[in-house]
C-alpha atoms as a PDB file:
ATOM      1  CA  UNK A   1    -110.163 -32.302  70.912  1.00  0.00           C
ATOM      2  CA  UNK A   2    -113.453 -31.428  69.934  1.00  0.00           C
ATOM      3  CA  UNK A   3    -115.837 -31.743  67.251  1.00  0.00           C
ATOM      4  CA  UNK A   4    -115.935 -29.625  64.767  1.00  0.00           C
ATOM      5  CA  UNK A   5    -119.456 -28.211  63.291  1.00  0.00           C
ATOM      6  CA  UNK A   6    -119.251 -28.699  59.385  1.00  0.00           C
ATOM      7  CA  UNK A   7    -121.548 -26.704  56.696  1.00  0.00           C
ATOM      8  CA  UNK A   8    -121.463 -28.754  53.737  1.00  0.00           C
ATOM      9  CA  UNK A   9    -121.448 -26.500  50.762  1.00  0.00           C
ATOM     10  CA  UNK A  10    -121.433 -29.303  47.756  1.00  0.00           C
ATOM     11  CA  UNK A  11    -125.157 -30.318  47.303  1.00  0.00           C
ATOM     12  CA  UNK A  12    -125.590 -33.852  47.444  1.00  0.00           C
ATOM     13  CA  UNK A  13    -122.125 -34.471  48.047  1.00  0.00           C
ATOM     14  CA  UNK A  14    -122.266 -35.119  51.842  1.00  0.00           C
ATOM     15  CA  UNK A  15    -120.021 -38.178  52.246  1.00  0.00           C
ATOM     16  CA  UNK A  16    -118.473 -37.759  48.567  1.00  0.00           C
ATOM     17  CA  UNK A  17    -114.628 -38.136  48.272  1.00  0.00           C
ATOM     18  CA  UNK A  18    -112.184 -36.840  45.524  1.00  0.00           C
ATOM     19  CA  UNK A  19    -110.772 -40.549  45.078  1.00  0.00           C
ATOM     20  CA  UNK A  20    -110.049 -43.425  47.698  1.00  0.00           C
ATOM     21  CA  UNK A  21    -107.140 -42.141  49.430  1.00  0.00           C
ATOM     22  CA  UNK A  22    -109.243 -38.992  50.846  1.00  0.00           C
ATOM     23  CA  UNK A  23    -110.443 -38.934  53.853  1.00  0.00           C
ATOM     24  CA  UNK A  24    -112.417 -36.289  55.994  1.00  0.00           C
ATOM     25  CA  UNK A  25    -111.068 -33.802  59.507  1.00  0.00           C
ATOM     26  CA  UNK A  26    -113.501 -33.973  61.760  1.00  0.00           C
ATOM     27  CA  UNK A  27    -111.496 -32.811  64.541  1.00  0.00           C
ATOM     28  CA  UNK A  28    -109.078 -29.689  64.764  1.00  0.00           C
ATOM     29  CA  UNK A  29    -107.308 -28.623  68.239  1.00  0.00           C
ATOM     30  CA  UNK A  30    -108.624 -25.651  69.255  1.00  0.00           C
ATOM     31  CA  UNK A  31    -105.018 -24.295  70.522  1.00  0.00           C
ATOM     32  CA  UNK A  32    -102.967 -25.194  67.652  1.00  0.00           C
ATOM     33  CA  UNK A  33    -100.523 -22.826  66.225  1.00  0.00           C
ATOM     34  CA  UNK A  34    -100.603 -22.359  62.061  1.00  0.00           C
ATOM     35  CA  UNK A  35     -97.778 -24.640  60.898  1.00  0.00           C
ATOM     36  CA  UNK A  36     -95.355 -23.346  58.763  1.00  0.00           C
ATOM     37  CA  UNK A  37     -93.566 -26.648  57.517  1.00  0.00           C
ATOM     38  CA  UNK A  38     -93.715 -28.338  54.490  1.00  0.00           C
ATOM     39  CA  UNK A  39     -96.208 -31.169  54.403  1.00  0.00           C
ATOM     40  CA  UNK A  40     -95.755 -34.642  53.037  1.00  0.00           C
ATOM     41  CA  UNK A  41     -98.012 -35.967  50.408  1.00  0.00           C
ATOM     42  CA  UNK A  42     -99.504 -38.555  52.726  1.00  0.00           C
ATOM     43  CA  UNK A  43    -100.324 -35.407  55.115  1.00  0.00           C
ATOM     44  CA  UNK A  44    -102.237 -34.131  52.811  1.00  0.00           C
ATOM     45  CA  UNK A  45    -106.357 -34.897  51.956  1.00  0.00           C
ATOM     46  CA  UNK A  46    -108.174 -33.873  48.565  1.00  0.00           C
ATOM     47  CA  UNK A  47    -111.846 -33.518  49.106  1.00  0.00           C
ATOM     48  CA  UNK A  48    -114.745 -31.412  48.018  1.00  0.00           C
ATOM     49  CA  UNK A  49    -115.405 -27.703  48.862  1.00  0.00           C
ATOM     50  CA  UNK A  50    -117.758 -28.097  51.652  1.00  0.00           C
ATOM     51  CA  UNK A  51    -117.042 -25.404  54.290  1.00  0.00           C
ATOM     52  CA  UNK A  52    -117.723 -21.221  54.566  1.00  0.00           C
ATOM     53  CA  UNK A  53    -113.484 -21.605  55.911  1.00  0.00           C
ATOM     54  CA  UNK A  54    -112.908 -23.937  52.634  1.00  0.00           C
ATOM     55  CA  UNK A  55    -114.773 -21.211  50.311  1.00  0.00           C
ATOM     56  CA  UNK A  56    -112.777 -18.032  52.122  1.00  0.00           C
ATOM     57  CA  UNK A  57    -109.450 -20.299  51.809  1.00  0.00           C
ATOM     58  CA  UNK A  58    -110.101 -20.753  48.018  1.00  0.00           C
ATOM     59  CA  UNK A  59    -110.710 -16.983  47.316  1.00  0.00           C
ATOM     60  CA  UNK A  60    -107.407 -16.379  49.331  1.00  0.00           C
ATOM     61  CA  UNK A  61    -104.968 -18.552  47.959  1.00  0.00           C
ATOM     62  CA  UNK A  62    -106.204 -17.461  44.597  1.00  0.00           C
ATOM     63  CA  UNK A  63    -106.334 -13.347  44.884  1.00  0.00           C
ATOM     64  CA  UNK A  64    -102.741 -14.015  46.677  1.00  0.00           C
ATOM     65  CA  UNK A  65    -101.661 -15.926  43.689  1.00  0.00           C
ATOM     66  CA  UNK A  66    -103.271 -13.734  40.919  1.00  0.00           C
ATOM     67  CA  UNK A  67    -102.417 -10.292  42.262  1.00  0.00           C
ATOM     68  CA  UNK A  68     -98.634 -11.468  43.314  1.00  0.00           C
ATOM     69  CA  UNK A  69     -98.490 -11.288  39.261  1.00  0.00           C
ATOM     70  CA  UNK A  70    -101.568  -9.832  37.437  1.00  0.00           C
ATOM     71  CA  UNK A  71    -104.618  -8.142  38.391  1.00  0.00           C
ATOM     72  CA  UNK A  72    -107.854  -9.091  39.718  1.00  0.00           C
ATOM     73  CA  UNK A  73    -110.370  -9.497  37.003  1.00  0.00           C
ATOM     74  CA  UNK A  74    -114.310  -9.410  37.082  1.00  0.00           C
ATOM     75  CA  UNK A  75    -114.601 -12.974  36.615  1.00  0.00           C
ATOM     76  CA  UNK A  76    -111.790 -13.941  39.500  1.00  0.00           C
ATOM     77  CA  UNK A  77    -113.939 -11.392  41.675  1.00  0.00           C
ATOM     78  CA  UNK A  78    -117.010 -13.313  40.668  1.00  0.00           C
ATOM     79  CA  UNK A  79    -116.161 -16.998  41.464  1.00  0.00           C
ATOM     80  CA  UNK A  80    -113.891 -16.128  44.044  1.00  0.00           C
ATOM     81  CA  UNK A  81    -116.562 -14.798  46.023  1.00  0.00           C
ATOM     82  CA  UNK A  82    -119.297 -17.316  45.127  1.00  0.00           C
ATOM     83  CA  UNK A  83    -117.567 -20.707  43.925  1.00  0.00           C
ATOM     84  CA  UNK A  84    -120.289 -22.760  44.793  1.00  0.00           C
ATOM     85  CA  UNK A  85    -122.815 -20.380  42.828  1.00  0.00           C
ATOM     86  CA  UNK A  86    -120.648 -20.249  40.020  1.00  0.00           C
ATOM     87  CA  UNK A  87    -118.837 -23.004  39.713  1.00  0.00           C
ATOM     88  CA  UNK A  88    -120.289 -25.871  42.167  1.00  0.00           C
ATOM     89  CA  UNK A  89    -124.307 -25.926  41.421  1.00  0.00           C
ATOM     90  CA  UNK A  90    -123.935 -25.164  37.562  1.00  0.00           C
ATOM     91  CA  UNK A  91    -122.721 -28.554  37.366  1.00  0.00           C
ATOM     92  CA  UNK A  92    -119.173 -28.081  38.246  1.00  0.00           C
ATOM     93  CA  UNK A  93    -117.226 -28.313  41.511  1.00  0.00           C
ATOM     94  CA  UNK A  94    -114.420 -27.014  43.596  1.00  0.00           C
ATOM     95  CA  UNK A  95    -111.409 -29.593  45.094  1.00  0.00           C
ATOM     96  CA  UNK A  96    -109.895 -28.797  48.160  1.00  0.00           C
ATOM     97  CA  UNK A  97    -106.389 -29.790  49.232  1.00  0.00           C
ATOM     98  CA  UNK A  98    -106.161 -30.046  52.912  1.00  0.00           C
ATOM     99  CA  UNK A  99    -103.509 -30.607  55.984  1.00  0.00           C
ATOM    100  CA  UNK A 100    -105.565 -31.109  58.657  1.00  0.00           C
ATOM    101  CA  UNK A 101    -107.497 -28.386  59.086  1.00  0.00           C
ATOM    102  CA  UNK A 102    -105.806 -25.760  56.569  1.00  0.00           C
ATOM    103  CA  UNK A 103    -106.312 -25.618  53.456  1.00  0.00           C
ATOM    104  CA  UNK A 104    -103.545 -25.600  50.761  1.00  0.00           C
ATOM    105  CA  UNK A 105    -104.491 -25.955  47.507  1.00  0.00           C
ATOM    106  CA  UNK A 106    -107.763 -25.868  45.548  1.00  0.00           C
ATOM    107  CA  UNK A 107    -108.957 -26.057  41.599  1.00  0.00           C
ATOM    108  CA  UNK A 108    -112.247 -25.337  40.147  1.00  0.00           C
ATOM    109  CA  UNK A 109    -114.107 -27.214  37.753  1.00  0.00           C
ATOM    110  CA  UNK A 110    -116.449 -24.675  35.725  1.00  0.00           C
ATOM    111  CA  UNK A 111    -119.073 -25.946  33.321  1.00  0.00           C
ATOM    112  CA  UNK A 112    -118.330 -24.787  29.643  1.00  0.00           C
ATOM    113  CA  UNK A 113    -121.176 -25.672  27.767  1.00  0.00           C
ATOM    114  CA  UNK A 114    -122.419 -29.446  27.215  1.00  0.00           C
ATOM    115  CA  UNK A 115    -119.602 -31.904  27.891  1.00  0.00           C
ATOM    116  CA  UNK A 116    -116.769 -29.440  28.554  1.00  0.00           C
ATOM    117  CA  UNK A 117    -115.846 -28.182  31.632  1.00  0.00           C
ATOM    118  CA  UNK A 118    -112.832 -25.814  32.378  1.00  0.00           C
ATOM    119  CA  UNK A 119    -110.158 -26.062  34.763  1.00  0.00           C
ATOM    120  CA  UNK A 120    -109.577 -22.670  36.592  1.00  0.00           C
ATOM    121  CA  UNK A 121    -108.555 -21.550  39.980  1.00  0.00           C
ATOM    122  CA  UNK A 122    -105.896 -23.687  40.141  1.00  0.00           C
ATOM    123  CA  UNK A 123    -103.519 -22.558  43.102  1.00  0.00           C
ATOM    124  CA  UNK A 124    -101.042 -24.934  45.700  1.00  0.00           C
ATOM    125  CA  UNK A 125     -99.826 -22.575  48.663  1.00  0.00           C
ATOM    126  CA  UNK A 126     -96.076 -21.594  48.764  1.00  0.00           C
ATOM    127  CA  UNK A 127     -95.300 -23.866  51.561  1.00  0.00           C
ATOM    128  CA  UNK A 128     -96.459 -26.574  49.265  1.00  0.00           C
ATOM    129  CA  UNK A 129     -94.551 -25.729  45.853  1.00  0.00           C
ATOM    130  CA  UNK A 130     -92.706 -28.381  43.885  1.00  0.00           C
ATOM    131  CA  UNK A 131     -93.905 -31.553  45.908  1.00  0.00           C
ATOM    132  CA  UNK A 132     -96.687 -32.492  43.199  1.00  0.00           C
ATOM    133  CA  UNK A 133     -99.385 -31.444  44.675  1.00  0.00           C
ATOM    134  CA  UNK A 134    -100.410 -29.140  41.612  1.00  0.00           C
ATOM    135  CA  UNK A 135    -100.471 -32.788  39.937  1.00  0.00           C
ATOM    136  CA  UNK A 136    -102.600 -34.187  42.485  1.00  0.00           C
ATOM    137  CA  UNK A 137    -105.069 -31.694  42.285  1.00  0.00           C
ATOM    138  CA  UNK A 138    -105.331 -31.724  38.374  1.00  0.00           C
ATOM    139  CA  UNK A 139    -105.632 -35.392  37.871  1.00  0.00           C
ATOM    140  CA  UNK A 140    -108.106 -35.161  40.561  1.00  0.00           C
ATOM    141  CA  UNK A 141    -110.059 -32.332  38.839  1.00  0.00           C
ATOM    142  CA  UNK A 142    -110.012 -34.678  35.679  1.00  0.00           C
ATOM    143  CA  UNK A 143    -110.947 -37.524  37.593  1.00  0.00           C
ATOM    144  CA  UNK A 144    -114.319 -35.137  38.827  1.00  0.00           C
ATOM    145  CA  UNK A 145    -114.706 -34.252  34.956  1.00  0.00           C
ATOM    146  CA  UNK A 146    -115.182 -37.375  33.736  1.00  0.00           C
ATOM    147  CA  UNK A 147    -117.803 -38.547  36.644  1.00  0.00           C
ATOM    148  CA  UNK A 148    -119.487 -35.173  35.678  1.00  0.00           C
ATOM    149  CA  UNK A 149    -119.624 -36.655  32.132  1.00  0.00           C
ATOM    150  CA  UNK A 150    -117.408 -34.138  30.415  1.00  0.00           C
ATOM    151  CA  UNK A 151    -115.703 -35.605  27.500  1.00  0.00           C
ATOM    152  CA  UNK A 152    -113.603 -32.704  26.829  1.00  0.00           C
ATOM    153  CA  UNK A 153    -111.598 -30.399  29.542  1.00  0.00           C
ATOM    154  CA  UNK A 154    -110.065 -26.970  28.699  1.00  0.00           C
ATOM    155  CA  UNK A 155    -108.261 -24.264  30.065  1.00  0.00           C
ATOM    156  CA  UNK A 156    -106.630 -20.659  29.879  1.00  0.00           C
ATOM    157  CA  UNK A 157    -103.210 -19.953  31.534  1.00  0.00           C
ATOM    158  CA  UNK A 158    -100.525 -17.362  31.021  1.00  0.00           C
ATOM    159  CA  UNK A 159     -96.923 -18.140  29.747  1.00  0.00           C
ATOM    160  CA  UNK A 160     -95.843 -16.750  32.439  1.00  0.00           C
ATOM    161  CA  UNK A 161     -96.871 -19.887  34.253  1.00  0.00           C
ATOM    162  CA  UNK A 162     -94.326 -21.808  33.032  1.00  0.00           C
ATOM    163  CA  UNK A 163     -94.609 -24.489  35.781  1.00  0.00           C
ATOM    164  CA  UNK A 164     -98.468 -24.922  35.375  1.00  0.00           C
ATOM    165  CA  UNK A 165     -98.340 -24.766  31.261  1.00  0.00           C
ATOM    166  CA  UNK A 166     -95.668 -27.730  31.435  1.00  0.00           C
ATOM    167  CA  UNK A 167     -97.980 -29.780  34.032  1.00  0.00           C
ATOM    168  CA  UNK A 168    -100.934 -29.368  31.432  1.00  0.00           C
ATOM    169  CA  UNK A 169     -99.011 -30.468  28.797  1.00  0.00           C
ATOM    170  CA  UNK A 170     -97.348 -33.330  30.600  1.00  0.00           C
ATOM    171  CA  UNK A 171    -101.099 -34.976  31.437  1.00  0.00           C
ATOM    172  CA  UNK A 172    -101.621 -34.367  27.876  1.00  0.00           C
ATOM    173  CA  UNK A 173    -103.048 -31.062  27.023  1.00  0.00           C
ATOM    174  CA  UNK A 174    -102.313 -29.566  24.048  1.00  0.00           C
ATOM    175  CA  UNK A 175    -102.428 -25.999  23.042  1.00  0.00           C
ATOM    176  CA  UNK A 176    -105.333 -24.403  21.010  1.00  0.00           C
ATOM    177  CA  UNK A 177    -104.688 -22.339  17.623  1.00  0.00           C
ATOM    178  CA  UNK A 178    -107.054 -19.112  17.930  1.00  0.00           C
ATOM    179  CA  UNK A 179    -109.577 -20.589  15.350  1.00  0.00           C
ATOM    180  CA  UNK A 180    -109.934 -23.660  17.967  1.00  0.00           C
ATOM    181  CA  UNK A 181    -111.198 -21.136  21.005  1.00  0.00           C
ATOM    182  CA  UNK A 182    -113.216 -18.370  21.774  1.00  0.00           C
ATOM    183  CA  UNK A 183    -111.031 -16.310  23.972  1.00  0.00           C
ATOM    184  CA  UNK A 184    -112.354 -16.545  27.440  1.00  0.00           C
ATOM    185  CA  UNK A 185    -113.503 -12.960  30.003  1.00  0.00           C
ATOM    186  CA  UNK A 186    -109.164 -12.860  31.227  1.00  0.00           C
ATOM    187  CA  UNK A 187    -107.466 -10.351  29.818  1.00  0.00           C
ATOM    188  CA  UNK A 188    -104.066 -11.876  31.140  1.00  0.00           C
ATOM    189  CA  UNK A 189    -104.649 -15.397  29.324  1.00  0.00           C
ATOM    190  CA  UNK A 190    -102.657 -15.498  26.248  1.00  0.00           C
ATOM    191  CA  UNK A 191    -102.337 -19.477  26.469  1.00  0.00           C
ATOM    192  CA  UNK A 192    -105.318 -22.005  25.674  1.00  0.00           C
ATOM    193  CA  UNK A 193    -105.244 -25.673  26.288  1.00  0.00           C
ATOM    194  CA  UNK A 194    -107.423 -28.950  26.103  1.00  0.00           C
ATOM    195  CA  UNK A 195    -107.664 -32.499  26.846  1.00  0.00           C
ATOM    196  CA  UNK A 196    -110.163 -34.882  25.164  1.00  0.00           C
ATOM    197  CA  UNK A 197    -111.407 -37.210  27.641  1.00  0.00           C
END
């Protein structure tokens, strides 16, 4: 095995973790084929965005999510292409889920304005469906909010997301009336949520 150089893309988040069960992959086999089986939870690491291969996973698993059912918007294009410009150094961040070296499953943390931050770019690989790691990753993003000293988190979804609407609403999100939001840049979100922390 050998080392693998690391760019670390969270400032002053070097040795951060997500929460005590992360750890970091230092090493990857340079020979290894992509695998294609499901992963157990205990396989798999949460841990800040900190690589140029972490940033071009999270704007792949997203477009492949988004246009597999809508359309890519301005915004997606934006922090897709620059998460830690837009969502990292504002004062937000960007969790990765990882099995070893892959990564599959990331959510963004963008700052709102003072004390909110919203969840978006929330995406868990096919492979990875319907094992909770969509759970993981969102009581790990609230976990970030409140040490980022939000005391209110919200989002915007689709009802077409069925799946992800029922998540938010099991970890106690509850749904916006119009004169509760100002509608957000997506033209596909017709749902709004949030959770006072």
């Amino acid at each position: 095995m050998q080392n693998k150089s690391w760019t670390d893309l969270s400032p002053g988040a070097h040795n951060r973790r997500v929460n005590s069960a992360a750890r970091l992959q230092f090493e990857v086999q340079p020979d290894s084929q992509p695998d294609t089986q499901p992963h157990s939870q205990s396989d798999i690491v949460l841990d800040d965005l900190r690589t140029t291969a972490d940033a071009e996973a999270f704007r792949r698993l997203n477009e492949e999510w988004i246009t597999r059912i809508f359309a890519l918007e301005d915004e997606d294009r934006r922090q897709l292409e620059h998460p830690v410009e837009t969502l990292v150094q504002p004062g937000g961040a960007v969790l990765v889920a990882r099995v070893g070296d892959e990564v599959v499953g990331c959510v963004g943390l963008a700052p709102a304005r003072p004390g909110v931050v919203e969840v978006v770019k929330m995406v868990v690989s096919p492979q990875c469906q319907g094992r909770g790691l969509g759970r993981r990753l969102l009581v790990a993003a609230l976990e970030r909010a409140r040490e980022l000293g939000a005391h209110r988190v919200e989002l915007e979804s689709n009802r077409r997301l069925a799946p992800a609407v029922h998540l938010y609403q099991q970890l106690g999100f509850r749904h916006l009336s119009a004169d509760e939001h100002v509608p957000g840049p997506y033209v596909r979100a017709d749902v709004a949520m949030a959770l006072d922390l």
